[in-house]
C-alpha atoms as a PDB file:
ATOM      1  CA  UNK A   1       0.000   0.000   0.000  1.00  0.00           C
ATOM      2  CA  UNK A   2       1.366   3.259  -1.133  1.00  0.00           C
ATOM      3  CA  UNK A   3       1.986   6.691   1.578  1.00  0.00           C
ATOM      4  CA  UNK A   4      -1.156   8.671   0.126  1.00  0.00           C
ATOM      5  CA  UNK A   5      -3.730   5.425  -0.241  1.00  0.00           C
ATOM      6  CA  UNK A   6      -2.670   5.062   3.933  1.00  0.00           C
ATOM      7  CA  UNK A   7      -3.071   9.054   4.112  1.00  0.00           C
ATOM      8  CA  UNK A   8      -6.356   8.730   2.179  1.00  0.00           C
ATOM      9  CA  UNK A   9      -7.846   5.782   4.434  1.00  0.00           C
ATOM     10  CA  UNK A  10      -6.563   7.350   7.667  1.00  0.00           C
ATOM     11  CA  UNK A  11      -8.183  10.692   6.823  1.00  0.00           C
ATOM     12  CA  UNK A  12     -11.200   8.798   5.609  1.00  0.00           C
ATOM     13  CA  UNK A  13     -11.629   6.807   8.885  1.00  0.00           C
ATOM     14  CA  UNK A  14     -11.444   9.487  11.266  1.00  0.00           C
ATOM     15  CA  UNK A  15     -13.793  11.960   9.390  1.00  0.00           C
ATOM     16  CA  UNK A  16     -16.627   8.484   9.711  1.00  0.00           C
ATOM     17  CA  UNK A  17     -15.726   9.370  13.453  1.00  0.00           C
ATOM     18  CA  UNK A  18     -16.680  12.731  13.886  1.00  0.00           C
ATOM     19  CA  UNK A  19     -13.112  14.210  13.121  1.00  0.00           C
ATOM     20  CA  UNK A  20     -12.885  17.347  10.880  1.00  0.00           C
ATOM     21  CA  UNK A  21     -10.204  17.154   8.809  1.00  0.00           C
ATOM     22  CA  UNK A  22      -7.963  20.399   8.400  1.00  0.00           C
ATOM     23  CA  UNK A  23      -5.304  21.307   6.207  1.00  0.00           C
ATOM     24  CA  UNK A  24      -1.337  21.080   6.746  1.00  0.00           C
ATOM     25  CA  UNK A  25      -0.037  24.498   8.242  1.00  0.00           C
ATOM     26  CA  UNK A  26       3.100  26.210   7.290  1.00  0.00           C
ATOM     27  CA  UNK A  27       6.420  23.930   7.444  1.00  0.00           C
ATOM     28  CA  UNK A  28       7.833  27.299   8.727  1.00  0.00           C
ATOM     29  CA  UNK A  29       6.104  28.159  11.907  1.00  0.00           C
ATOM     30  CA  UNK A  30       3.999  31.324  11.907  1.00  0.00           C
ATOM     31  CA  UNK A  31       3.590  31.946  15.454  1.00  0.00           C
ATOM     32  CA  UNK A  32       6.299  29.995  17.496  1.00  0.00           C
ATOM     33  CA  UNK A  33       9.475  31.438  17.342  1.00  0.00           C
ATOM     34  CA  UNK A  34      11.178  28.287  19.529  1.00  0.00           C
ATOM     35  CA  UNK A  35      11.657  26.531  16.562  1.00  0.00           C
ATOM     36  CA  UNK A  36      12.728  26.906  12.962  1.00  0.00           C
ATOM     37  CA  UNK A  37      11.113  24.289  11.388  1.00  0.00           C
ATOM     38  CA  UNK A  38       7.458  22.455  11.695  1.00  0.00           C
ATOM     39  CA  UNK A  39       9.233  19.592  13.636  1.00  0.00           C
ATOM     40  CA  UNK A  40       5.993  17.297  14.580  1.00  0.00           C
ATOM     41  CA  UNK A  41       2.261  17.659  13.722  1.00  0.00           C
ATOM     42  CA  UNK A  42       1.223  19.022  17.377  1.00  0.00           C
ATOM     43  CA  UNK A  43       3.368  22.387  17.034  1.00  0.00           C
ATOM     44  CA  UNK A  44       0.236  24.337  14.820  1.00  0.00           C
ATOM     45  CA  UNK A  45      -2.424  23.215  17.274  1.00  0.00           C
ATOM     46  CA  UNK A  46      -0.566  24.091  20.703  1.00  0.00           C
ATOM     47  CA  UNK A  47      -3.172  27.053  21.384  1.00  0.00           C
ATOM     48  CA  UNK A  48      -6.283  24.546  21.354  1.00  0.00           C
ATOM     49  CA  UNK A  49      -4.438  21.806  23.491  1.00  0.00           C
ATOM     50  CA  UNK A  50      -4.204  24.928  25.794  1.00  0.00           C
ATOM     51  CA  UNK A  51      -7.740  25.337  25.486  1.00  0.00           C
ATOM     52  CA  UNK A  52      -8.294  27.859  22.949  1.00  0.00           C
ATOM     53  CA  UNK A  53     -11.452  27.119  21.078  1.00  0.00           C
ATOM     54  CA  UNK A  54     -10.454  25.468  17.483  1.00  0.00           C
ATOM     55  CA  UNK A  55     -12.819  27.105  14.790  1.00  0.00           C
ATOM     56  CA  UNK A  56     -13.593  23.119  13.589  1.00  0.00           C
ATOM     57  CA  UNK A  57     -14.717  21.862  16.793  1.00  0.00           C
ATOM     58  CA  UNK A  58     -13.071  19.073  19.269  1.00  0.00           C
ATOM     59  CA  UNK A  59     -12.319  16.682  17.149  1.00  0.00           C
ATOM     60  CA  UNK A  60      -9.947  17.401  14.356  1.00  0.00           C
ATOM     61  CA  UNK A  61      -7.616  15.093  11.930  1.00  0.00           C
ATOM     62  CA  UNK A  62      -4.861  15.859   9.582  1.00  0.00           C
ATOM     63  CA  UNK A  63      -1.402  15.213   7.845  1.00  0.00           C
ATOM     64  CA  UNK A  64       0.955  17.530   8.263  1.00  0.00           C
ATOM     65  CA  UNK A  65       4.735  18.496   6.825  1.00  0.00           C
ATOM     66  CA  UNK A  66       7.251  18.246   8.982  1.00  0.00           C
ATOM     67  CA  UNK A  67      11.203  18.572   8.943  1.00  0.00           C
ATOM     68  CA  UNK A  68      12.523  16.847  11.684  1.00  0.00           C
ATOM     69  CA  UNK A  69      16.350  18.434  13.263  1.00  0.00           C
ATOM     70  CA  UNK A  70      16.504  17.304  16.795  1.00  0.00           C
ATOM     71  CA  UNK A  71      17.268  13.460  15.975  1.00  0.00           C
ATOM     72  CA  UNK A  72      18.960  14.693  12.610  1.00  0.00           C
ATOM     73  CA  UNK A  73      22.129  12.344  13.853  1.00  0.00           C
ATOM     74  CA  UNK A  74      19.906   9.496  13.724  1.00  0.00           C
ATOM     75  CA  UNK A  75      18.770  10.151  10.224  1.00  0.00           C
ATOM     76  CA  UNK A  76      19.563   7.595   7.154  1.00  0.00           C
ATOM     77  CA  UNK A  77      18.877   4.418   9.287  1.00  0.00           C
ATOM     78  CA  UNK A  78      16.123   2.490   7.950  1.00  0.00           C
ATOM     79  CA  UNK A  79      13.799   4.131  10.435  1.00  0.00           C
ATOM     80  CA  UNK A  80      14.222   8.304  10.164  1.00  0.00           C
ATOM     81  CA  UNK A  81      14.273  10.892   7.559  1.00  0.00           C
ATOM     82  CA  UNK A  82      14.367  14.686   7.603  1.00  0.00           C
ATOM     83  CA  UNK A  83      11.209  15.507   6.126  1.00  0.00           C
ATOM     84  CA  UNK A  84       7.969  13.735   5.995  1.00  0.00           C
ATOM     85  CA  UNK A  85       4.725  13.607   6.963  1.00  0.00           C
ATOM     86  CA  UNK A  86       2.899  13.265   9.893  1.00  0.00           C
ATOM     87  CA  UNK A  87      -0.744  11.772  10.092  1.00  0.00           C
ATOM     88  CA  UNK A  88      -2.817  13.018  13.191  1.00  0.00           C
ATOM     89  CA  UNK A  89      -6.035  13.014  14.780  1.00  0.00           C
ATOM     90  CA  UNK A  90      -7.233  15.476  17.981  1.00  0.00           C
ATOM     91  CA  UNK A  91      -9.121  15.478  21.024  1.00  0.00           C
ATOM     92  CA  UNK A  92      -9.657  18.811  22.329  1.00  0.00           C
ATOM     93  CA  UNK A  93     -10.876  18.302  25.551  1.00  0.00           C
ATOM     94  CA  UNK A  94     -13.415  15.645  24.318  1.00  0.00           C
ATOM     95  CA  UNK A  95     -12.640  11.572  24.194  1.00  0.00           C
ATOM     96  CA  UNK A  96      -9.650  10.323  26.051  1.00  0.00           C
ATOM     97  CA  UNK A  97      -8.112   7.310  26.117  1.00  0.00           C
ATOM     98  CA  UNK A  98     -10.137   4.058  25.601  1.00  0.00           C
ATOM     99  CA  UNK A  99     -12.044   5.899  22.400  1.00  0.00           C
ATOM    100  CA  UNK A 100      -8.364   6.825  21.041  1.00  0.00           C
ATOM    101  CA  UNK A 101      -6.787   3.436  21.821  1.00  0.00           C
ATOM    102  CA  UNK A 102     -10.440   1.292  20.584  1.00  0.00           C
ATOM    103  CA  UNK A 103      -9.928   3.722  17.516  1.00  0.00           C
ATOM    104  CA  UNK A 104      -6.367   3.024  16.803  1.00  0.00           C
ATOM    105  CA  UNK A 105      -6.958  -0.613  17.106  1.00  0.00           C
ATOM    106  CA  UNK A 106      -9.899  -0.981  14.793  1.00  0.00           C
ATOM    107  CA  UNK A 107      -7.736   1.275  11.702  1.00  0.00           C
ATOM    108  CA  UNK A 108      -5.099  -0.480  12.199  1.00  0.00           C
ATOM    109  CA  UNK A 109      -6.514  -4.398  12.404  1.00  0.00           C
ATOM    110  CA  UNK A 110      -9.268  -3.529   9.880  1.00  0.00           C
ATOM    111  CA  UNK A 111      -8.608  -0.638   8.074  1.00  0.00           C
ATOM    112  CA  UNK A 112      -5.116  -2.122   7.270  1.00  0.00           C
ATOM    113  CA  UNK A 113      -5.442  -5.423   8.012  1.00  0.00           C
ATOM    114  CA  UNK A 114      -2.556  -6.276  10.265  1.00  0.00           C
ATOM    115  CA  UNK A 115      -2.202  -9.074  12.303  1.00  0.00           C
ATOM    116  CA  UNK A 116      -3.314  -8.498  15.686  1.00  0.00           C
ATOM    117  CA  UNK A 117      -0.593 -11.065  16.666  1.00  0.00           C
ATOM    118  CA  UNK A 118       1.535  -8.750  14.784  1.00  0.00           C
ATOM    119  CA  UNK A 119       1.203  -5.806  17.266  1.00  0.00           C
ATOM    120  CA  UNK A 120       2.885  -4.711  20.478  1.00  0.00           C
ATOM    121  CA  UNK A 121       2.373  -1.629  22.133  1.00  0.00           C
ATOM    122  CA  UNK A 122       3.688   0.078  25.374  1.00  0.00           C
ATOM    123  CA  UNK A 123       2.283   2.455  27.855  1.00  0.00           C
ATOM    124  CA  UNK A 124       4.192   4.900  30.921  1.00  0.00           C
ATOM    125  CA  UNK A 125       5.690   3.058  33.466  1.00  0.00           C
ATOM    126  CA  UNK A 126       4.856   5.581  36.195  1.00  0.00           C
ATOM    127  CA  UNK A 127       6.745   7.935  37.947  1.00  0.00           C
ATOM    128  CA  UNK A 128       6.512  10.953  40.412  1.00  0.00           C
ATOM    129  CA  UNK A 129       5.126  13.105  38.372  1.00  0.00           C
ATOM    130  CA  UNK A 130       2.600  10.595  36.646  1.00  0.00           C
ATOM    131  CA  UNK A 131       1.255   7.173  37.712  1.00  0.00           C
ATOM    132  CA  UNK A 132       1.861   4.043  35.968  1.00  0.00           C
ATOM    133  CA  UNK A 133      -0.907   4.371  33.123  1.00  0.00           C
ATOM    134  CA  UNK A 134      -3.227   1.018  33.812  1.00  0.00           C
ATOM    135  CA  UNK A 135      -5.758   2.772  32.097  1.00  0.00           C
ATOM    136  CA  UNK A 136      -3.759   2.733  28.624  1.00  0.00           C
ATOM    137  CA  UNK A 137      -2.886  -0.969  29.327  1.00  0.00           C
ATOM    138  CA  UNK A 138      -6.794  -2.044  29.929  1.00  0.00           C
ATOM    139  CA  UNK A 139      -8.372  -0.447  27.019  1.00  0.00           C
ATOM    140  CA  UNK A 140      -5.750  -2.242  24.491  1.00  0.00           C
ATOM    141  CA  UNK A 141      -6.358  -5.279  26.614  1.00  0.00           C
ATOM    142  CA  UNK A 142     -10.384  -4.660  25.885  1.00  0.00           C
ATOM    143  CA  UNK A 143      -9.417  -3.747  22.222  1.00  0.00           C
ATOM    144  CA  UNK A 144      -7.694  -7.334  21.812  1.00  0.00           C
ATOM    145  CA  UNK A 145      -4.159  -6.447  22.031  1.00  0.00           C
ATOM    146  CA  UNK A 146      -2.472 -10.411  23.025  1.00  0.00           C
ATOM    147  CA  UNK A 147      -1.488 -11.073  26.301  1.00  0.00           C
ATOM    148  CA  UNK A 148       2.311 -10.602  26.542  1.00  0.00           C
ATOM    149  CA  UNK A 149       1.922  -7.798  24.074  1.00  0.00           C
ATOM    150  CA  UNK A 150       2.256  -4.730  26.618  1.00  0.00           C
ATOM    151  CA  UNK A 151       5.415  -3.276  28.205  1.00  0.00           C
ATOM    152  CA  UNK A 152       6.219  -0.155  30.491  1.00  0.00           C
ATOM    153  CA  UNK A 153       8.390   1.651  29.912  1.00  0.00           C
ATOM    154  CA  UNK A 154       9.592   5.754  31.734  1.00  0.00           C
ATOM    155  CA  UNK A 155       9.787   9.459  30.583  1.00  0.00           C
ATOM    156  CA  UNK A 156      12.770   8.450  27.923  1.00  0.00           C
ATOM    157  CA  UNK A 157       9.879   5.999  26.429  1.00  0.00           C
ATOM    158  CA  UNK A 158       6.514   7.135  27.026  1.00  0.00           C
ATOM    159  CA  UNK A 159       6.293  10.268  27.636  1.00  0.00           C
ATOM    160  CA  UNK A 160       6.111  13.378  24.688  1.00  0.00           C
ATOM    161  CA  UNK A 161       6.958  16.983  24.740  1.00  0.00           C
ATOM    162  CA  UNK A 162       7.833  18.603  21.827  1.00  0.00           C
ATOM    163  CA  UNK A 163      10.710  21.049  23.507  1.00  0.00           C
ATOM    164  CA  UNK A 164      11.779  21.611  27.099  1.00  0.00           C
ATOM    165  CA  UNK A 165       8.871  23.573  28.250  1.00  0.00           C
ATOM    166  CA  UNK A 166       5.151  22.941  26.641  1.00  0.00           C
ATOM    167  CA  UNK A 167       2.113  20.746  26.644  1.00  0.00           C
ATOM    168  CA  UNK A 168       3.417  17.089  27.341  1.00  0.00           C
ATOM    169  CA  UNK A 169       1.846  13.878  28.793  1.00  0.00           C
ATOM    170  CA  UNK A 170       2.357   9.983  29.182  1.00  0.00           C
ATOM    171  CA  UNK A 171       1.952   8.204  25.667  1.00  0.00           C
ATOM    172  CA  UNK A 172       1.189   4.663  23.859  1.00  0.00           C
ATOM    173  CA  UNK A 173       3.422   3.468  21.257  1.00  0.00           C
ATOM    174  CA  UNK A 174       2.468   0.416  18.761  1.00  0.00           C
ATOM    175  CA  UNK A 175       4.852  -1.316  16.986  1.00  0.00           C
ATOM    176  CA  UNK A 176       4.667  -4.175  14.268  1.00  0.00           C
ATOM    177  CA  UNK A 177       6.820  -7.079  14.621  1.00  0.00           C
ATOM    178  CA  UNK A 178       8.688  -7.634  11.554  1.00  0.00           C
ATOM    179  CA  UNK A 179       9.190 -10.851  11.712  1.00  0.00           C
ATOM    180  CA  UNK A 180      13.315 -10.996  12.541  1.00  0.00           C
ATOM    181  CA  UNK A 181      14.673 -13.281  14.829  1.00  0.00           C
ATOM    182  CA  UNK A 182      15.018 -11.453  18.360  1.00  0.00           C
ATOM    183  CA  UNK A 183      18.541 -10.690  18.734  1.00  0.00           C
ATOM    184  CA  UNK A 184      18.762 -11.878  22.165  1.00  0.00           C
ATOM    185  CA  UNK A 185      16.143 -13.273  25.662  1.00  0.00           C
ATOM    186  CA  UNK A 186      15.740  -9.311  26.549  1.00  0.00           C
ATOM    187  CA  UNK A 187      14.805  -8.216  23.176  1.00  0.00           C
ATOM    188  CA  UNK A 188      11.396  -6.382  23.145  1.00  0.00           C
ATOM    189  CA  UNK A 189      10.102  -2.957  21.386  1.00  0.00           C
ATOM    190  CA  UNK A 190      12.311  -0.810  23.142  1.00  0.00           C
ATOM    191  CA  UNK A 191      15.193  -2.645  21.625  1.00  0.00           C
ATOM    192  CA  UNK A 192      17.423  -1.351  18.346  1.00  0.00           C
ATOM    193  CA  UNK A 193      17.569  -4.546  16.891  1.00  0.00           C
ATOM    194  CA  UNK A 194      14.884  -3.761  14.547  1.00  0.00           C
ATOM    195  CA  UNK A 195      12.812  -6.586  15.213  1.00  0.00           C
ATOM    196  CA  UNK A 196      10.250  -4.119  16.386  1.00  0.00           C
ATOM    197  CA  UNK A 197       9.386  -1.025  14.692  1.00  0.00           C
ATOM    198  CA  UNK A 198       7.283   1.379  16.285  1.00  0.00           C
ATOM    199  CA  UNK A 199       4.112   3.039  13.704  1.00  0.00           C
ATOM    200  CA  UNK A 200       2.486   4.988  15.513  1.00  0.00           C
ATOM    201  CA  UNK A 201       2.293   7.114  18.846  1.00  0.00           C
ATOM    202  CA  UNK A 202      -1.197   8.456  20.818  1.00  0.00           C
ATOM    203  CA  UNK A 203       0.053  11.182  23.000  1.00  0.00           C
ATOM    204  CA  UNK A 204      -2.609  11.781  26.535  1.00  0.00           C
ATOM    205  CA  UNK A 205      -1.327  15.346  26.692  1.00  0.00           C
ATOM    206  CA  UNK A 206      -2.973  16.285  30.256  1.00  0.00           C
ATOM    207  CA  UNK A 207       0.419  18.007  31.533  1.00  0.00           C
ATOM    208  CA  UNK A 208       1.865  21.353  30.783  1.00  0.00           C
ATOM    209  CA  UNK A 209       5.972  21.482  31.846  1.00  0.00           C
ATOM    210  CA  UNK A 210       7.701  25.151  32.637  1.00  0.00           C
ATOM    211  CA  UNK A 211      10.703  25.667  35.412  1.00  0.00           C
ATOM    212  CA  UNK A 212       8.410  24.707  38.160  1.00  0.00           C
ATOM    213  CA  UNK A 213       7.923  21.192  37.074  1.00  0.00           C
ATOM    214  CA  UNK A 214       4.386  19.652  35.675  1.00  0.00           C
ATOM    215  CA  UNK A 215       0.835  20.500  35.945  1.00  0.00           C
ATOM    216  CA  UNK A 216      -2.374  19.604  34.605  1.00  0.00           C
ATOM    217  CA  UNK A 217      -3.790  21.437  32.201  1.00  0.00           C
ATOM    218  CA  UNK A 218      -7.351  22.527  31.751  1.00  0.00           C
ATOM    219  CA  UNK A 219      -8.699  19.733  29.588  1.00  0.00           C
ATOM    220  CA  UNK A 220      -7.556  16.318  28.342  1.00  0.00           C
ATOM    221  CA  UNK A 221      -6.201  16.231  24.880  1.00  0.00           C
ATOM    222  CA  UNK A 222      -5.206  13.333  22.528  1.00  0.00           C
ATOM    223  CA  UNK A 223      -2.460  14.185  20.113  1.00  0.00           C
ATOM    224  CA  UNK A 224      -1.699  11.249  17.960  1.00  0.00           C
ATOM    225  CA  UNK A 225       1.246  11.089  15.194  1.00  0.00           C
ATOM    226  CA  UNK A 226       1.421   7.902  12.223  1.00  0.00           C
ATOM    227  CA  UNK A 227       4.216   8.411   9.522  1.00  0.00           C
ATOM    228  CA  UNK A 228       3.830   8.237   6.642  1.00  0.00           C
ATOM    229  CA  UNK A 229       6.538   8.306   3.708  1.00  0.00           C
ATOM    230  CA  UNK A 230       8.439   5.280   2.033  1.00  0.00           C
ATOM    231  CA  UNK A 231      10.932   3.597   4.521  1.00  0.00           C
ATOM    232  CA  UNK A 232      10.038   5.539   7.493  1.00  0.00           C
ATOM    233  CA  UNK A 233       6.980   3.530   9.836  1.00  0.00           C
ATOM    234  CA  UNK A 234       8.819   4.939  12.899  1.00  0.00           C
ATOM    235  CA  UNK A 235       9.108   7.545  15.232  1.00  0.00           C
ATOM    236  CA  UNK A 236      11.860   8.344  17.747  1.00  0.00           C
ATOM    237  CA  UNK A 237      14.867   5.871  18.682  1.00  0.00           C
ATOM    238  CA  UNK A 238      14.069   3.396  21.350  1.00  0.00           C
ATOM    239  CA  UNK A 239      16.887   4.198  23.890  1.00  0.00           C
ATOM    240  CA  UNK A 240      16.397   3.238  27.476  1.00  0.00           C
ATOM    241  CA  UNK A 241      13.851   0.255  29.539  1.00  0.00           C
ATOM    242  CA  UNK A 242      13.131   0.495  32.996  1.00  0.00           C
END
């Protein structure tokens, strides 16, 4: 299946859902001057995660360009590129997690057919500033993710922010299993083998970081981010496990 016919499908799926679907904004940022480049498909909507009111409602889905420089070392691995595009859909302060997860599921599994015994995901470990997220791991059990199919993982993992202060939250990561032999008894999706490749990432953005460390924001938000363009089905480096 080519990039646009899983743009076209994704777009397609989440407009049956209630999502409106809104055009790419500027790969040069118009109003945020802490970055030089579009770098991920949340950085145009950061006023409505804040709780400005979106002129298309609650629930909104795109693709979006984006040129990717803070993991520009990792680039020309079989895994990142520079530019590309980012597929996304939004909950402003409406549905939270088991509507994104049950959604996510159903595209993937149905929509493009892979193998349920195919998929792994992994949810936030926990920490001080955020409790081990149970609630991720019990809606993709109720979806049908297999047993033996969920790990935990910290910040380094599952957790998003796009820069050092901003919206952020806990996130679930799914990754298809190619298929390669693991590469050792501790090989899982947070290893660099390449066994596991992570496609896509739903973001519970309920935090806002500054110098004072995290709060919670106003309203729940979903940001969610699929690649899509040739070789690249993943996302950031896995690095650490706890």
């Amino acid at each position: 299946m080519k990039a646009i016919e899983i743009r076209k499908k994704y777009l397609d799926y989440f407009k049956k859902h209630g999502h409106s679907v809104i055009p790419s904004a500027p790969l040069i940022p118009e109003n945020d001057p802490s970055v030089l480049f579009t770098t991920a498909g949340m950085q145009p909507l950061v006023p409505y995660l804040l709780g400005q009111k979106h002129p298309e409602g609650k629930r909104l889905t795109d693709y979006q360009k984006c040129v990717r420089t803070n993991d520009i070392d990792e680039v020309g691995d079989n895994r990142h590129l520079t530019f590309f595009e980012m597929l996304g859909n939004w909950s402003l302060g409406d549905y939270f997690k088991d509507e994104s997860i049950a959604m996510s599921f159903e595209f993937l599994t149905k929509e493009l057919r892979i193998p349920v015994e195919k998929l792994y995901v992994t949810c936030f470990a926990g920490d001080k500033d955020c409790p081990r997220d149970e609630v991720a791991a019990n809606a993709w059990k109720k979806a049908g993710i297999l047993d033996g199919h969920i790990y935990y993982y910290g910040k380094s993992d599952n957790w998003w922010i796009a820069g050092e202060e901003g919206p952020c939250g806990p996130d679930t990561e799914m990754f298809y299993d190619t298929g390669k032999p693991k590469c050792g008894p501790d090989c899982q999706p947070s290893c660099d083998c390449g066994k596991y490749v992570e496609i896509w990432n739903n973001v519970f953005m309920e935090y806002f970081k500054d110098e004072k460390g995290y709060r919670k924001l106003e309203q729940k938000n979903v940001d969610t981010g699929l690649r899509t363009r040739k070789d690249d089905n993943a996302t950031r480096r896995k690095r650490n496990t706890i």
